[in-house]
N, C-alpha and C. Protein backbone atom coordinates (compact mmCIF):
# COMPACT_ATOMS: atom_id res chain seq x y z
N UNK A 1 82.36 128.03 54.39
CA UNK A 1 82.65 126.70 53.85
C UNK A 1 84.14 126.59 53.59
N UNK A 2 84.72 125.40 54.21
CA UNK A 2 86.18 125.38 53.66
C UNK A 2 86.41 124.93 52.14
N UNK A 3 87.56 125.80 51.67
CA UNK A 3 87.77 125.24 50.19
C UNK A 3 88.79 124.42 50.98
N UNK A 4 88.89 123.30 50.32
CA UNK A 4 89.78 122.27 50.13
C UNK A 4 91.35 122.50 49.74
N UNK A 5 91.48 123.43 48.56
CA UNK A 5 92.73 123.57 47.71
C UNK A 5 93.17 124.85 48.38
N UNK A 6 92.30 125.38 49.39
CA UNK A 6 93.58 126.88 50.20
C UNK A 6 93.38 126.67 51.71
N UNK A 7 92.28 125.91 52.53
CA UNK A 7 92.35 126.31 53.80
C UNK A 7 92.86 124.84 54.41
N UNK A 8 94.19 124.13 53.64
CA UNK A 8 94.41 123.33 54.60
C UNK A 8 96.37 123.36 54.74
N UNK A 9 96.35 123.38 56.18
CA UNK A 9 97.72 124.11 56.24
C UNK A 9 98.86 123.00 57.32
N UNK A 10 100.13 123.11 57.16
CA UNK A 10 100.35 122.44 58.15
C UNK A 10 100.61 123.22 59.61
N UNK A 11 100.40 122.42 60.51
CA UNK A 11 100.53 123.05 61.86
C UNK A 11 101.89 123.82 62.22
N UNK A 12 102.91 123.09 61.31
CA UNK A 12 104.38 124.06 60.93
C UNK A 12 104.15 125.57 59.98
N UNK A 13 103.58 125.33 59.06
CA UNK A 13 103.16 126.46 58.16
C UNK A 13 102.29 127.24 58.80
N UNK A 14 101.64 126.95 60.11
CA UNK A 14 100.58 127.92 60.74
C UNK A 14 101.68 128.28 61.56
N UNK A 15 102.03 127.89 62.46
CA UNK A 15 103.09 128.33 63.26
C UNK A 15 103.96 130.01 62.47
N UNK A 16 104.53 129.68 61.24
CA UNK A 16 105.64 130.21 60.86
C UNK A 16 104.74 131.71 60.17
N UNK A 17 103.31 131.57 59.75
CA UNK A 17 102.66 132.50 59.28
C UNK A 17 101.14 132.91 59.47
N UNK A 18 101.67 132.63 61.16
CA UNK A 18 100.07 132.59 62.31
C UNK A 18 99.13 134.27 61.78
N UNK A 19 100.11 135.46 61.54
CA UNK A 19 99.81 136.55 61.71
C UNK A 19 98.93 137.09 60.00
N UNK A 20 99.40 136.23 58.88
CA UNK A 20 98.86 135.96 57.83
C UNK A 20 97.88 134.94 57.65
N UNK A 21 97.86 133.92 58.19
CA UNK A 21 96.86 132.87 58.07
C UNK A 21 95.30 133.36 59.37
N UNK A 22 95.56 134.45 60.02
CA UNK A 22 94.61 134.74 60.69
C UNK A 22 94.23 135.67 59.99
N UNK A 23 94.70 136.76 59.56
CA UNK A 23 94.62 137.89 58.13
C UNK A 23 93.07 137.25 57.73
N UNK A 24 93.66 136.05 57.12
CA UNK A 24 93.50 135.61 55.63
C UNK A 24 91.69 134.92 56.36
N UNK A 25 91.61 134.10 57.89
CA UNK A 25 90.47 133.73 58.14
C UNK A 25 89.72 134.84 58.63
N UNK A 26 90.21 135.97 59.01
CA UNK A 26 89.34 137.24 58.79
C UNK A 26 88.79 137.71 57.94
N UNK A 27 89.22 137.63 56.80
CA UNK A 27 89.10 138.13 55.84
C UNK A 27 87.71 137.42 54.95
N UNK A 28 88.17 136.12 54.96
CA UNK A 28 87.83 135.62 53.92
C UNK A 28 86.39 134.39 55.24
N UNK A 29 86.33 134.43 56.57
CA UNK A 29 85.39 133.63 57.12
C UNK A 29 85.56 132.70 57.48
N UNK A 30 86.51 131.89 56.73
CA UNK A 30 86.21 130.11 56.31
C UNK A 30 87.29 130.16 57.72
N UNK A 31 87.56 128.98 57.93
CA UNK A 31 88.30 128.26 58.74
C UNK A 31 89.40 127.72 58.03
N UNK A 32 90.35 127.07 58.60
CA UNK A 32 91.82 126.41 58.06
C UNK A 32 91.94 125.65 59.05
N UNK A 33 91.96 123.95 58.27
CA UNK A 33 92.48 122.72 58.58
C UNK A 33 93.91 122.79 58.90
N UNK A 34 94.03 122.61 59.94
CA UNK A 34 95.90 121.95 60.38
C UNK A 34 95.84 120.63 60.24
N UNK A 35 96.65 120.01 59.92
CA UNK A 35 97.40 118.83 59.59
C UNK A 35 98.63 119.12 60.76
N UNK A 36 98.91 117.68 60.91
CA UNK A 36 99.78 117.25 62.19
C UNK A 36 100.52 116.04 61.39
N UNK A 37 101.71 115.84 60.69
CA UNK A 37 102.06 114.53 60.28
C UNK A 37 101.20 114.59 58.85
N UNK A 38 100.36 115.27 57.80
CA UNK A 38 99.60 114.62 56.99
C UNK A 38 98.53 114.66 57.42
N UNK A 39 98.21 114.57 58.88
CA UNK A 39 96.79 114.36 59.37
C UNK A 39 96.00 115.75 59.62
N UNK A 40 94.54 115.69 59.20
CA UNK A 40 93.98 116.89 59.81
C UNK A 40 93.91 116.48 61.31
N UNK A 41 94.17 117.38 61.99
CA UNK A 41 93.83 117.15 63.42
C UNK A 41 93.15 118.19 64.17
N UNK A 42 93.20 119.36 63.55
CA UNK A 42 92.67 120.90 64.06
C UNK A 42 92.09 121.75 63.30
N UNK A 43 90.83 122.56 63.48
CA UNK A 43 90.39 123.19 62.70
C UNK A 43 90.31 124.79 63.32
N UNK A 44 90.99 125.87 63.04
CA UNK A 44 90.97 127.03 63.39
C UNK A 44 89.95 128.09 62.78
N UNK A 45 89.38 128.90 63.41
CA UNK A 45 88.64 130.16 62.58
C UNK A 45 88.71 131.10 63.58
N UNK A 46 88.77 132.28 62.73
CA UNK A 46 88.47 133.33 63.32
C UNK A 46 87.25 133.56 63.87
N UNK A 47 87.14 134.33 65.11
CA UNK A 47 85.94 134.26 66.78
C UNK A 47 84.42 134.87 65.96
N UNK A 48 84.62 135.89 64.64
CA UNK A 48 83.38 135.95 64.23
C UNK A 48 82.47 135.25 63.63
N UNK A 49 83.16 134.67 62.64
CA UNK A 49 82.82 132.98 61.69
C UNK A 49 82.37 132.17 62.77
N UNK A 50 83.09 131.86 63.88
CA UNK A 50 82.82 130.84 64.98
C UNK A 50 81.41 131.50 65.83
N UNK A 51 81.75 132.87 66.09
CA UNK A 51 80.00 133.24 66.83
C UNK A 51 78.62 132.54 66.13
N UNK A 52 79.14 133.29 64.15
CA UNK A 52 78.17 133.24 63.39
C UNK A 52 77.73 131.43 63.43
N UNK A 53 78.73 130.66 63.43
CA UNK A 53 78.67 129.32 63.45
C UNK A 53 77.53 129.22 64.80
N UNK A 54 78.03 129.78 65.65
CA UNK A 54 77.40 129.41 67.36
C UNK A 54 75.42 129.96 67.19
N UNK A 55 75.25 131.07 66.42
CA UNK A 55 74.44 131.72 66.17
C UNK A 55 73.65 130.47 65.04
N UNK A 56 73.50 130.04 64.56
CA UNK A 56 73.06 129.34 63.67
C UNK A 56 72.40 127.89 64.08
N UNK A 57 73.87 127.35 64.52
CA UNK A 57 73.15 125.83 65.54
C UNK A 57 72.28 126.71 66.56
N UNK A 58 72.30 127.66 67.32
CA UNK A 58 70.90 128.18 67.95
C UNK A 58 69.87 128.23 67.91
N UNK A 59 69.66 128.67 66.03
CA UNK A 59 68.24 128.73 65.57
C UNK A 59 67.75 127.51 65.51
N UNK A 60 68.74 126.89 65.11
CA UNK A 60 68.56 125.31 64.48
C UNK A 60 67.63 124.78 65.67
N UNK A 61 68.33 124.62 66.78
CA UNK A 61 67.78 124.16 68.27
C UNK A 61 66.34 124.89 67.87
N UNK A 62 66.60 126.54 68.13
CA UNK A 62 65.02 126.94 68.06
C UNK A 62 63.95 126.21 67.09
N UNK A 63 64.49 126.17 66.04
CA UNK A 63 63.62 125.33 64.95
C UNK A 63 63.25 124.09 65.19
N UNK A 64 63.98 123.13 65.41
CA UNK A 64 63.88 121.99 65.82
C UNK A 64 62.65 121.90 67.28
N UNK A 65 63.11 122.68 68.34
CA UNK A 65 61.85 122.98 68.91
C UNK A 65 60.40 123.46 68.53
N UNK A 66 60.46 124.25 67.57
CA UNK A 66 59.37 124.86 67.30
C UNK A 66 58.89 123.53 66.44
N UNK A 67 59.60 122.70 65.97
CA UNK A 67 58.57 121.20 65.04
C UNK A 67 58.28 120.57 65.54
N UNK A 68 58.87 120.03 66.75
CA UNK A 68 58.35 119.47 67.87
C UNK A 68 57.04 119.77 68.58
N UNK A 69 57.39 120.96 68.73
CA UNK A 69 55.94 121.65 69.38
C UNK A 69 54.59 121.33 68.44
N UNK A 70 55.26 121.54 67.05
CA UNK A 70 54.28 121.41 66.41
C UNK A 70 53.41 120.39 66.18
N UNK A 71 54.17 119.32 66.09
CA UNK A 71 54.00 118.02 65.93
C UNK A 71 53.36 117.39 67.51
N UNK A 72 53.58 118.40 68.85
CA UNK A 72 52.96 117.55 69.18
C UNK A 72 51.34 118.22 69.62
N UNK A 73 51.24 119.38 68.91
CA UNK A 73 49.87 120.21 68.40
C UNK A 73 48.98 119.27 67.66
N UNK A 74 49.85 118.95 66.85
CA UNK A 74 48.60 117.85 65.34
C UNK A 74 48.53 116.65 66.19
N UNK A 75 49.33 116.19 66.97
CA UNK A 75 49.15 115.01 68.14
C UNK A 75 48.31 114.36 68.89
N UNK A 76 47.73 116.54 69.18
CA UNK A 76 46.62 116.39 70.36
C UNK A 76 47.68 116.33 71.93
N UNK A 77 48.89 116.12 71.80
CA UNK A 77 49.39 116.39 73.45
C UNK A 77 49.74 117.67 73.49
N UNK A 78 48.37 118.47 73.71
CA UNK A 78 48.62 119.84 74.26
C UNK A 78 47.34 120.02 75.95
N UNK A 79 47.79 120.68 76.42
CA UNK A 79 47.06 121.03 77.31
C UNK A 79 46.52 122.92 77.62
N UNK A 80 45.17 123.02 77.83
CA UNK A 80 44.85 124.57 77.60
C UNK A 80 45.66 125.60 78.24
N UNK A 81 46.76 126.54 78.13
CA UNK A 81 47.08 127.50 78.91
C UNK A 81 46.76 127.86 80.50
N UNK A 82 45.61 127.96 80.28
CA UNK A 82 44.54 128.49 81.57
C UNK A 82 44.66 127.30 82.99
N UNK A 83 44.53 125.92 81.97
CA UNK A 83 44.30 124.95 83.08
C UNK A 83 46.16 124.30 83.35
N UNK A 84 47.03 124.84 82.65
CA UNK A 84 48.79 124.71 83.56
C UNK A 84 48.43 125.93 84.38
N UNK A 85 48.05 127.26 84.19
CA UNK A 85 48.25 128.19 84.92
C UNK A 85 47.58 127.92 85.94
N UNK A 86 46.25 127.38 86.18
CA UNK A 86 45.44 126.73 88.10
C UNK A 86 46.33 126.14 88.65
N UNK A 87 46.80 124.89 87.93
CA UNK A 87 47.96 123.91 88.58
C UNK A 87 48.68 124.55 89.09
N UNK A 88 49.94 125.63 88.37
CA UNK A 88 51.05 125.83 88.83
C UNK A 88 50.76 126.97 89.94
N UNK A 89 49.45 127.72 89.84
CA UNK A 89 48.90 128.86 91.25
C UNK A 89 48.72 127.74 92.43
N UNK A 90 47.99 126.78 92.28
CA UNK A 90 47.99 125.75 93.35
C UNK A 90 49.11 125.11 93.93
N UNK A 91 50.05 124.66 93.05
CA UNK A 91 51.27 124.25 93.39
C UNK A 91 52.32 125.43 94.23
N UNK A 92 52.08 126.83 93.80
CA UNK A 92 52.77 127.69 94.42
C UNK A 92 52.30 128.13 96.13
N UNK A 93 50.52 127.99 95.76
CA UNK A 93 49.69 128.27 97.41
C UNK A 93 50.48 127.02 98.15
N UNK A 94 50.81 126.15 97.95
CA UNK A 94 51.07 124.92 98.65
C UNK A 94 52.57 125.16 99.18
N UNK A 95 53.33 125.30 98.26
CA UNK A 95 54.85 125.80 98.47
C UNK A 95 54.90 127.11 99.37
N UNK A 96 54.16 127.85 99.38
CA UNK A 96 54.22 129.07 100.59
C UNK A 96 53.52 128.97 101.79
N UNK A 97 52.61 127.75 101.47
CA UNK A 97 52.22 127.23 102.62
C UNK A 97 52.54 126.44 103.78
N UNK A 98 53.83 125.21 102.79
CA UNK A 98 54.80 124.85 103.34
C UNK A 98 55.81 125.50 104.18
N UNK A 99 56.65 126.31 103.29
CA UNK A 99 57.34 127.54 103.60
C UNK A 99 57.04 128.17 104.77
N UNK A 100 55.85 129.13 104.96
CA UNK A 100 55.16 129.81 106.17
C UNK A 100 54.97 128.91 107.07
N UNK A 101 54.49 127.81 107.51
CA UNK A 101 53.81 127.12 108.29
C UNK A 101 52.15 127.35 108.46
N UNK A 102 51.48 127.47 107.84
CA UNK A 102 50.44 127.74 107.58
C UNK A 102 49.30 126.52 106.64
């Protein structure tokens, strides 16, 4: 989580103390706001914080799938295992049948 009152820096002040301000997002996780003019315009972190970030919206996706699924279980739009698996054996005899000439 960024604190407000230490991780916001200017893009001059990152420049002049790149080798400390990366230190410091190693260290400590968070990321640091650059400002451009006053403006935030950039947000930097160190590549582990950013995996862990990447790792997280993942599950999220996974989760979000798995409610979906769920939801469409209590729905009733499910279909039995057994009867996608005939379809897609039929659909494959057909595709090698194509394929071969046969």
């Amino acid at each position: 989580m960024i604190n407000l009152s230490e991780d916001i820096e200017s893009l001059s002040s990152f420049k002049r103390s790149t080798v400390d301000l990366v230190e410091r997002m190693r260290q400590t996780g968070r990321p640091i706001v650059l400002t451009i003019n006053g403006k935030a315009e950039l947000v930097v972190q160190h590549v582990e914080s950013y995996q862990r970030l990447l790792d997280l919206a993942d599950r999220m996706e996974t989760l979000e799938a798995i409610e979906a699924g769920l939801k469409d279980v209590d729905a009733g739009r499910v279909v039995p295992a057994g009867q996608v698996l005939k379809k897609l054996a039929k659909q494959a005899a057909r595709a090698q049948r194509a394929t071969t000439g046969r």
